[in-house]
C-alpha atoms as a PDB file:
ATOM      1  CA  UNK A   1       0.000   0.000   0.000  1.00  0.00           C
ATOM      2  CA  UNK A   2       1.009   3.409  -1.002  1.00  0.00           C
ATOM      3  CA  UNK A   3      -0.113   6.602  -0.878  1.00  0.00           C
ATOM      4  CA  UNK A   4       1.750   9.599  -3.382  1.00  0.00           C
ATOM      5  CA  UNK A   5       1.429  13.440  -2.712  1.00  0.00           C
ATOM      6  CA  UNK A   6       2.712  14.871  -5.648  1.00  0.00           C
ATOM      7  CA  UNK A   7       2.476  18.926  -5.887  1.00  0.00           C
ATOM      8  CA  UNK A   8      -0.594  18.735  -3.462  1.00  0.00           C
ATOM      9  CA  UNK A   9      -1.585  22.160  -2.119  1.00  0.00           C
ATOM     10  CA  UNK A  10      -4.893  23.549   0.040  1.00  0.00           C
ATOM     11  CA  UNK A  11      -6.216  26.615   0.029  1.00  0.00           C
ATOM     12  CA  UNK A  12      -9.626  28.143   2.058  1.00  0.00           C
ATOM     13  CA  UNK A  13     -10.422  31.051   0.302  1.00  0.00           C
ATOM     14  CA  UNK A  14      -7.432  32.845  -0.403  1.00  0.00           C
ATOM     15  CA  UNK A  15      -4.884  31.516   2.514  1.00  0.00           C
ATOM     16  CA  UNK A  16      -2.949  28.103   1.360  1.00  0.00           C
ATOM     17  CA  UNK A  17      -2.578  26.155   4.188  1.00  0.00           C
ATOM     18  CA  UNK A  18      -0.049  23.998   2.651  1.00  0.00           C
ATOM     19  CA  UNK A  19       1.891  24.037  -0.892  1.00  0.00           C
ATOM     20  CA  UNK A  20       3.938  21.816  -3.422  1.00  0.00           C
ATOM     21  CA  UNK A  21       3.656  18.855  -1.291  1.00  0.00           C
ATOM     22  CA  UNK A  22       5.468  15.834  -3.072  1.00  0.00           C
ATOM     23  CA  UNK A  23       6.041  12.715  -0.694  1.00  0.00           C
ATOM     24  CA  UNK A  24       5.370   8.836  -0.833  1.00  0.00           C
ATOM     25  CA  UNK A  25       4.430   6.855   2.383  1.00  0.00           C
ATOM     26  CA  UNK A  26       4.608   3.599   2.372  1.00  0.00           C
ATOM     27  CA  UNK A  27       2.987   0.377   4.203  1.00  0.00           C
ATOM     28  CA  UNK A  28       5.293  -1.005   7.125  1.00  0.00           C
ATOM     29  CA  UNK A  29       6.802   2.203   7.640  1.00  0.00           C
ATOM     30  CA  UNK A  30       6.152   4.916   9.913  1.00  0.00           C
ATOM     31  CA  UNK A  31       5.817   8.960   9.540  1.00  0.00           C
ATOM     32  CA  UNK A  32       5.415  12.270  11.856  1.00  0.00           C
ATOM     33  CA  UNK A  33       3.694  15.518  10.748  1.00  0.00           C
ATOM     34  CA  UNK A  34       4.822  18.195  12.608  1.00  0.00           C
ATOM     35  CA  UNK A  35       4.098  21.515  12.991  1.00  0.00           C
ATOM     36  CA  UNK A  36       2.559  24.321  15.828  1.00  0.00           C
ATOM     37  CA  UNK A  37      -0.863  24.293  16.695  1.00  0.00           C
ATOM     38  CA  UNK A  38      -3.172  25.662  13.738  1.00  0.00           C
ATOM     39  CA  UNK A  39      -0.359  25.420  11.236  1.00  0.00           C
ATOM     40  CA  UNK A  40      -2.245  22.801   9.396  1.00  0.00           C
ATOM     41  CA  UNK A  41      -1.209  19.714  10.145  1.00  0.00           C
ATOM     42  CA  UNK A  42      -4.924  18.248  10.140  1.00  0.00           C
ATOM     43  CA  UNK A  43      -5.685  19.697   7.559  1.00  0.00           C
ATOM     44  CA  UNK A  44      -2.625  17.565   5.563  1.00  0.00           C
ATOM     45  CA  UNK A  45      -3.710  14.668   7.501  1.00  0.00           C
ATOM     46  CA  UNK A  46      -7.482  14.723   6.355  1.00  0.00           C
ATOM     47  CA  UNK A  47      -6.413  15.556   2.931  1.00  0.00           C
ATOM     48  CA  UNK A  48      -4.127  12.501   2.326  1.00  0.00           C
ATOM     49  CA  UNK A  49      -7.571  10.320   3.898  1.00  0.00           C
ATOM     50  CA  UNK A  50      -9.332  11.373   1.079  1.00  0.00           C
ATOM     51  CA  UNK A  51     -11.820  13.091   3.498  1.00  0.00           C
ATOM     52  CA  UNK A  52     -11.167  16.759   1.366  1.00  0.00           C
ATOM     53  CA  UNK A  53     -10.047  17.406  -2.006  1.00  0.00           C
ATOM     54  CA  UNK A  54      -7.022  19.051  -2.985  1.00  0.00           C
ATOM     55  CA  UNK A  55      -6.972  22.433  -3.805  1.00  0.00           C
ATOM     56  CA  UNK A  56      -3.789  21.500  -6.455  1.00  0.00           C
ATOM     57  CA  UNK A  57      -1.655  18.306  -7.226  1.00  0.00           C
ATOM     58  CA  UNK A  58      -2.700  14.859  -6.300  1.00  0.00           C
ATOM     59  CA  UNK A  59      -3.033  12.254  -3.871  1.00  0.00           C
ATOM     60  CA  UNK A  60      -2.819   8.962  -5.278  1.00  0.00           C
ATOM     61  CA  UNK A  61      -3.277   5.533  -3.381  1.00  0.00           C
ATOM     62  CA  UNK A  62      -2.291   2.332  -4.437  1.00  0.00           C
ATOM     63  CA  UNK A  63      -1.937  -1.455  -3.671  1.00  0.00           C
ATOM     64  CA  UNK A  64       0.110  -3.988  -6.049  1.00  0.00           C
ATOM     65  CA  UNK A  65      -2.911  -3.593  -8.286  1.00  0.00           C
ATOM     66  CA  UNK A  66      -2.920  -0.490  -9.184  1.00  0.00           C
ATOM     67  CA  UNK A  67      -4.125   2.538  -8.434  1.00  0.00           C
ATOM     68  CA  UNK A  68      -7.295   3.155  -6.442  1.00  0.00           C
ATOM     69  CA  UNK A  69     -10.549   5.218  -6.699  1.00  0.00           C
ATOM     70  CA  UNK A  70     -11.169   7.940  -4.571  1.00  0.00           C
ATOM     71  CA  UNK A  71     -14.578   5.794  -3.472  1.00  0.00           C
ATOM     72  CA  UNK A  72     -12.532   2.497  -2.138  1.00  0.00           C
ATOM     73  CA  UNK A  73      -9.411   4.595  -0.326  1.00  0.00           C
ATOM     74  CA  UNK A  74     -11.623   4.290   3.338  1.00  0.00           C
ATOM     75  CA  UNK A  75     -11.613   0.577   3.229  1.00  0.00           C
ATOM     76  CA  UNK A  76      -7.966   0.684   3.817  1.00  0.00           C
ATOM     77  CA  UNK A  77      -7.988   3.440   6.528  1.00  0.00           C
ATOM     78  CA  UNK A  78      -8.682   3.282  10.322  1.00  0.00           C
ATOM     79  CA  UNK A  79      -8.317   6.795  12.427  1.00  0.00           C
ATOM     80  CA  UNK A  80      -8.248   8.664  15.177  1.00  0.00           C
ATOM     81  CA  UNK A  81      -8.708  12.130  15.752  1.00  0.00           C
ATOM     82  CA  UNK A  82     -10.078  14.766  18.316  1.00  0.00           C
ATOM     83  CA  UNK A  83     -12.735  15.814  16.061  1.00  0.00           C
ATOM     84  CA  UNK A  84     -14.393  12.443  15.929  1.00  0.00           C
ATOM     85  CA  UNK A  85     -16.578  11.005  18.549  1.00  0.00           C
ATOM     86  CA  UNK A  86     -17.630   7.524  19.531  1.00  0.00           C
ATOM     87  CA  UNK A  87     -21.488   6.636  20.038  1.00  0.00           C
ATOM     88  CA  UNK A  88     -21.738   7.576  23.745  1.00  0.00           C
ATOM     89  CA  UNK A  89     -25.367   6.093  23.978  1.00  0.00           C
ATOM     90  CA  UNK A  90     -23.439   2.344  23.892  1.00  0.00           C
ATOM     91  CA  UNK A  91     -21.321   0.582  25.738  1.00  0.00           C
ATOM     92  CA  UNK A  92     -17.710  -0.014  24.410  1.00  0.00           C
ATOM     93  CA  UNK A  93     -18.618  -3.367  23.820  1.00  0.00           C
ATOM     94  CA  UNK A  94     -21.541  -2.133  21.429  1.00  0.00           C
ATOM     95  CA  UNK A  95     -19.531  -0.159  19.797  1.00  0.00           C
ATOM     96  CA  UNK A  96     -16.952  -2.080  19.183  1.00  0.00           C
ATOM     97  CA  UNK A  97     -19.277  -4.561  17.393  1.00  0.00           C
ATOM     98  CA  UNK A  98     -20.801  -1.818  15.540  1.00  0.00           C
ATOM     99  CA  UNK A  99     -17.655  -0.782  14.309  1.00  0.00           C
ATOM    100  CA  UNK A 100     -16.844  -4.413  13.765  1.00  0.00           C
ATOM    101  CA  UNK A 101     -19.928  -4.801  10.836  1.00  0.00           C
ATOM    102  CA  UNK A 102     -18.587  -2.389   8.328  1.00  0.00           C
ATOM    103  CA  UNK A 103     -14.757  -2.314   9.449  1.00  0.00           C
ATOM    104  CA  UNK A 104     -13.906  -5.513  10.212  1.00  0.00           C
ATOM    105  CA  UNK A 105     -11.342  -5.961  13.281  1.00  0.00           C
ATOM    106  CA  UNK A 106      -8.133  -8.052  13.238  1.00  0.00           C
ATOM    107  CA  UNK A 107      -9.178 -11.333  13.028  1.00  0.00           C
ATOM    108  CA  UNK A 108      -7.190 -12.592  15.822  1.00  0.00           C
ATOM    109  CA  UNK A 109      -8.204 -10.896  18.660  1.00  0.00           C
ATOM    110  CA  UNK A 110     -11.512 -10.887  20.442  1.00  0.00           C
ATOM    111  CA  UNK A 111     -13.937  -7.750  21.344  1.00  0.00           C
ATOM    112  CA  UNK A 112     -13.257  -8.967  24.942  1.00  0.00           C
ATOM    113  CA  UNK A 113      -9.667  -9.299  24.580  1.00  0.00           C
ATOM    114  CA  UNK A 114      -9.354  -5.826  23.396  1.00  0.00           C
ATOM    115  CA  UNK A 115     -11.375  -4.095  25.725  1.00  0.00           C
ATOM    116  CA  UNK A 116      -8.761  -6.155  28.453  1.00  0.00           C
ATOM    117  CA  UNK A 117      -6.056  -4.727  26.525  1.00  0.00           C
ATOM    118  CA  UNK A 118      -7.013  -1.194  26.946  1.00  0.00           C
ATOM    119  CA  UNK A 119      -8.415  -1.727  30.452  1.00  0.00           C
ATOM    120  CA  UNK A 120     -11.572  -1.161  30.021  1.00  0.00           C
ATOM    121  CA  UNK A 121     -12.963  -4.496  31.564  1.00  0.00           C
ATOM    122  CA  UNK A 122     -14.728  -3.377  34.543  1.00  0.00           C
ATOM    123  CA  UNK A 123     -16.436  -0.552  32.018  1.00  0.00           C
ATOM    124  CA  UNK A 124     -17.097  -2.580  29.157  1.00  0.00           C
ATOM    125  CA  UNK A 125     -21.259  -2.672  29.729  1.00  0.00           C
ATOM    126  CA  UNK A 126     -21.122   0.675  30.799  1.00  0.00           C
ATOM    127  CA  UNK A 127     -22.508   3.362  28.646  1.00  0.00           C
ATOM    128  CA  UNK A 128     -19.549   5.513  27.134  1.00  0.00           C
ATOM    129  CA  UNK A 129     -20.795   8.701  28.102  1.00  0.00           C
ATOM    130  CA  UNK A 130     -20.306   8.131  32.075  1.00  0.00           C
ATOM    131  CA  UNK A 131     -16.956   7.229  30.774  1.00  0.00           C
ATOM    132  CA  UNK A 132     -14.039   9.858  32.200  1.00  0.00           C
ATOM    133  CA  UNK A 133     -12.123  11.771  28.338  1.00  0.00           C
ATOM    134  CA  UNK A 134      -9.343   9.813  28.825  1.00  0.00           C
ATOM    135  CA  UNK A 135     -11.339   6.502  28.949  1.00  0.00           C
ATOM    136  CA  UNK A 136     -13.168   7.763  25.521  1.00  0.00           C
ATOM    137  CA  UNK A 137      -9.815   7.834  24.153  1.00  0.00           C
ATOM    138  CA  UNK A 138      -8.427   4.303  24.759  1.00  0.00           C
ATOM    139  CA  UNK A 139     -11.883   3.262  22.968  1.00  0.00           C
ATOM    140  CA  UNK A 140     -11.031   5.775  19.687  1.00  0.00           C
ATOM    141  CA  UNK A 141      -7.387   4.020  19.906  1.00  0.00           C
ATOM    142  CA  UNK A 142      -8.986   0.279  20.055  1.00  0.00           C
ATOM    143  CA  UNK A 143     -11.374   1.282  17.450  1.00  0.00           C
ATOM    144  CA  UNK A 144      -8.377   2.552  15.057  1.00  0.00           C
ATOM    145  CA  UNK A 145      -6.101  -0.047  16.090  1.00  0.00           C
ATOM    146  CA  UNK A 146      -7.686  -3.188  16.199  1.00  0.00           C
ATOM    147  CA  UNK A 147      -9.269  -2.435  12.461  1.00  0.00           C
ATOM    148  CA  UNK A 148      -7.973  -4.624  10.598  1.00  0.00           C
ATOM    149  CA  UNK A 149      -6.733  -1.594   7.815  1.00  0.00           C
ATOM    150  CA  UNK A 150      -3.108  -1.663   6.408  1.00  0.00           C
ATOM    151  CA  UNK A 151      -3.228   1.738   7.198  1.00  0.00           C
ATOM    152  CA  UNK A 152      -3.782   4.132  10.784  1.00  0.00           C
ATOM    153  CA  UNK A 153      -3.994   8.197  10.450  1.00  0.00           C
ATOM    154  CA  UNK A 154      -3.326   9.350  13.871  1.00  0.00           C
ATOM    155  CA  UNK A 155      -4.356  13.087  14.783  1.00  0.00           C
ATOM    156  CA  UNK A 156      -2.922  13.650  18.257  1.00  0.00           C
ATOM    157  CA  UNK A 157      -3.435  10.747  19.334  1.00  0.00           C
ATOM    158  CA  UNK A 158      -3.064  11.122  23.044  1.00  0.00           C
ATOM    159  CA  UNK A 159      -5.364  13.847  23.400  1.00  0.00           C
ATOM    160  CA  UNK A 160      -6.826  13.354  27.352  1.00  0.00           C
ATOM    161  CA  UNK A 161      -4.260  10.486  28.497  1.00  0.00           C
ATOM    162  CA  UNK A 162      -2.347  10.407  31.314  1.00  0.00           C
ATOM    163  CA  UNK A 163       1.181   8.203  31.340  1.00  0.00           C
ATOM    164  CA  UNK A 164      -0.163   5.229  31.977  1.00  0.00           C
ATOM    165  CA  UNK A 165      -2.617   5.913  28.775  1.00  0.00           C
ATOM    166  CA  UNK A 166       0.790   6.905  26.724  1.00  0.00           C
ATOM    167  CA  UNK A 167       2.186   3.818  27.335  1.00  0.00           C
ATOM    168  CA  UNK A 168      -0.815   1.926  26.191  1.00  0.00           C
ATOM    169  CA  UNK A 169      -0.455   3.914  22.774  1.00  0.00           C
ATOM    170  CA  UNK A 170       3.102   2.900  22.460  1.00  0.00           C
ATOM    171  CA  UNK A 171       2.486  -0.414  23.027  1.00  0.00           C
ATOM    172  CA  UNK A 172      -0.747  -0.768  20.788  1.00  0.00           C
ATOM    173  CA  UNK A 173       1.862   0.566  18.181  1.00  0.00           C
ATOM    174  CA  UNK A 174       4.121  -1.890  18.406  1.00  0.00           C
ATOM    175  CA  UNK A 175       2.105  -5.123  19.201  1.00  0.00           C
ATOM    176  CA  UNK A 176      -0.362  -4.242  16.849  1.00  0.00           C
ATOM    177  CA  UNK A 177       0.909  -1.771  13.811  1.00  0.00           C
ATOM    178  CA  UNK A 178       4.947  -2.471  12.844  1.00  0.00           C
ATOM    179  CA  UNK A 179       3.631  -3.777   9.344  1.00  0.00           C
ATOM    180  CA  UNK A 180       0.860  -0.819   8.723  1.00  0.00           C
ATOM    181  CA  UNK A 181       1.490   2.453   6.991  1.00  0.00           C
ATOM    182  CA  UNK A 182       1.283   4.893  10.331  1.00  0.00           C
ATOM    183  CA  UNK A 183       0.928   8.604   9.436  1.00  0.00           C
ATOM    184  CA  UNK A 184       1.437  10.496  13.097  1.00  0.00           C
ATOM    185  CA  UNK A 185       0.167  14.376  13.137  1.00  0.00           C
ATOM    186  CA  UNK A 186       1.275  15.823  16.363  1.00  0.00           C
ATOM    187  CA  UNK A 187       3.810  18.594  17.744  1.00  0.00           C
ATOM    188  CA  UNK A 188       3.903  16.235  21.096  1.00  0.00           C
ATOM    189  CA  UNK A 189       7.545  14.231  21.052  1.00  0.00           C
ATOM    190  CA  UNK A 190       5.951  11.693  23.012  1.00  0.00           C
ATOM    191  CA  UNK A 191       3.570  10.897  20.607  1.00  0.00           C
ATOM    192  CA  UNK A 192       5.845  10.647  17.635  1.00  0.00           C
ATOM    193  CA  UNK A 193       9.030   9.520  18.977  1.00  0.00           C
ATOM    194  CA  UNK A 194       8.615   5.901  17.428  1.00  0.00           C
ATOM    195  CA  UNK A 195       7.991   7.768  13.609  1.00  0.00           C
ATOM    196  CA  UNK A 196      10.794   6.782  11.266  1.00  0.00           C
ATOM    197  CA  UNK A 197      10.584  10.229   9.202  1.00  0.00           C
ATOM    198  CA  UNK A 198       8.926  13.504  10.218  1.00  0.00           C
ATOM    199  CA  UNK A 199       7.769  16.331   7.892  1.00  0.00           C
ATOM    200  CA  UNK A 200       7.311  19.732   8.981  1.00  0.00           C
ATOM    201  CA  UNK A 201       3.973  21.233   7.924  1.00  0.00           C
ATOM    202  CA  UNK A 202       5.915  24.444   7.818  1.00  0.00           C
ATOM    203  CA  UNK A 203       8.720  23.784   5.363  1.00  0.00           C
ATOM    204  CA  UNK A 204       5.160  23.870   2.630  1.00  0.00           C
ATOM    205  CA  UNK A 205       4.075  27.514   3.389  1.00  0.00           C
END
């Protein structure tokens, strides 16, 4: 899997965000985006999902087949982000499942075995929304983890954990994720310090 920036630019109105972006990631390796707050790393992020169009240039995704449609790029994709919520009105259990009938999760691991991993066991028939933020976010890291997706976009990924809850992340990483395509946007070391390559948002202004 492999997804190709070439000359890829954004604009909103008149301000580019980012410009003459040309850069290949590849499956089974990892990458950083980097940048201060509201300098657009998001933005890049969402961009190479497919979720927005470029304003200029390309994104291009492929697999050993060829190249794929813009309609088939979110079968390959799991993500996590601060800007997208989990069902609060179920349990993580429920939602898990839910997730489970149009993503379907790694194949060998169970719902219950997950929830165990992140440590949500005595919680798991709970409904999320009496959960504390930092429990919310070890069930948007199962969710993106566990997919079973070749590749996981992760927008500050830490957002609301304590240490203990960074070094779950860092080990769902590497148990889970050393042969996906990981694309890391952050300006948090901790969060990134695994990333085999960084790119500063700010060297495309």
């Amino acid at each position: 899997m492999t997804i190709q920036l070439n000359d890829a630019g954004k604009r909103f109105n008149r301000d580019w965000i980012f410009r003459h972006v040309t850069h290949v990631f590849q499956e089974g390796r990892s990458y950083a985006i980097t940048g201060p707050n509201g300098s657009g790393k998001s933005t890049l992020l969402q961009a190479i999902a497919g979720s927005m169009n470029m304003s200029e240039g390309t994104c291009e995704w492929s697999t050993v087949d060829g190249k794929l449609e813009d309609t088939e790029t979110y079968q390959y994709i799991s993500i996590i982000a601060p800007y997208l919520e989990v069902i609060e009105e179920m349990s993580v259990k429920e939602f898990l499942s839910f997730h489970a009938s149009f993503k379907p999760l790694l194949s060998d691991i169970t719902i219950d075995e997950i929830i165990q991993i992140i440590g949500l066991e005595k919680a798991a028939d709970k409904q999320i929304r009496y959960y504390s933020s930092g429990m919310k976010q070890r069930v948007k890291l199962a969710q993106a983890v566990f997919s079973d997706a070749p590749i996981i976009l992760l927008d500050e990924p830490c957002t609301n954990l304590d240490k203990t809850g960074y070094d779950l992340y860092h080990r769902l990483i590497k148990n889970h994720c050393s042969s996906k395509l990981i694309i890391v946007s952050s300006n948090d070391e901790n969060e990134m310090d695994f990333c085999e390559e960084k790119i500063s948002i700010m060297d495309y202004k």
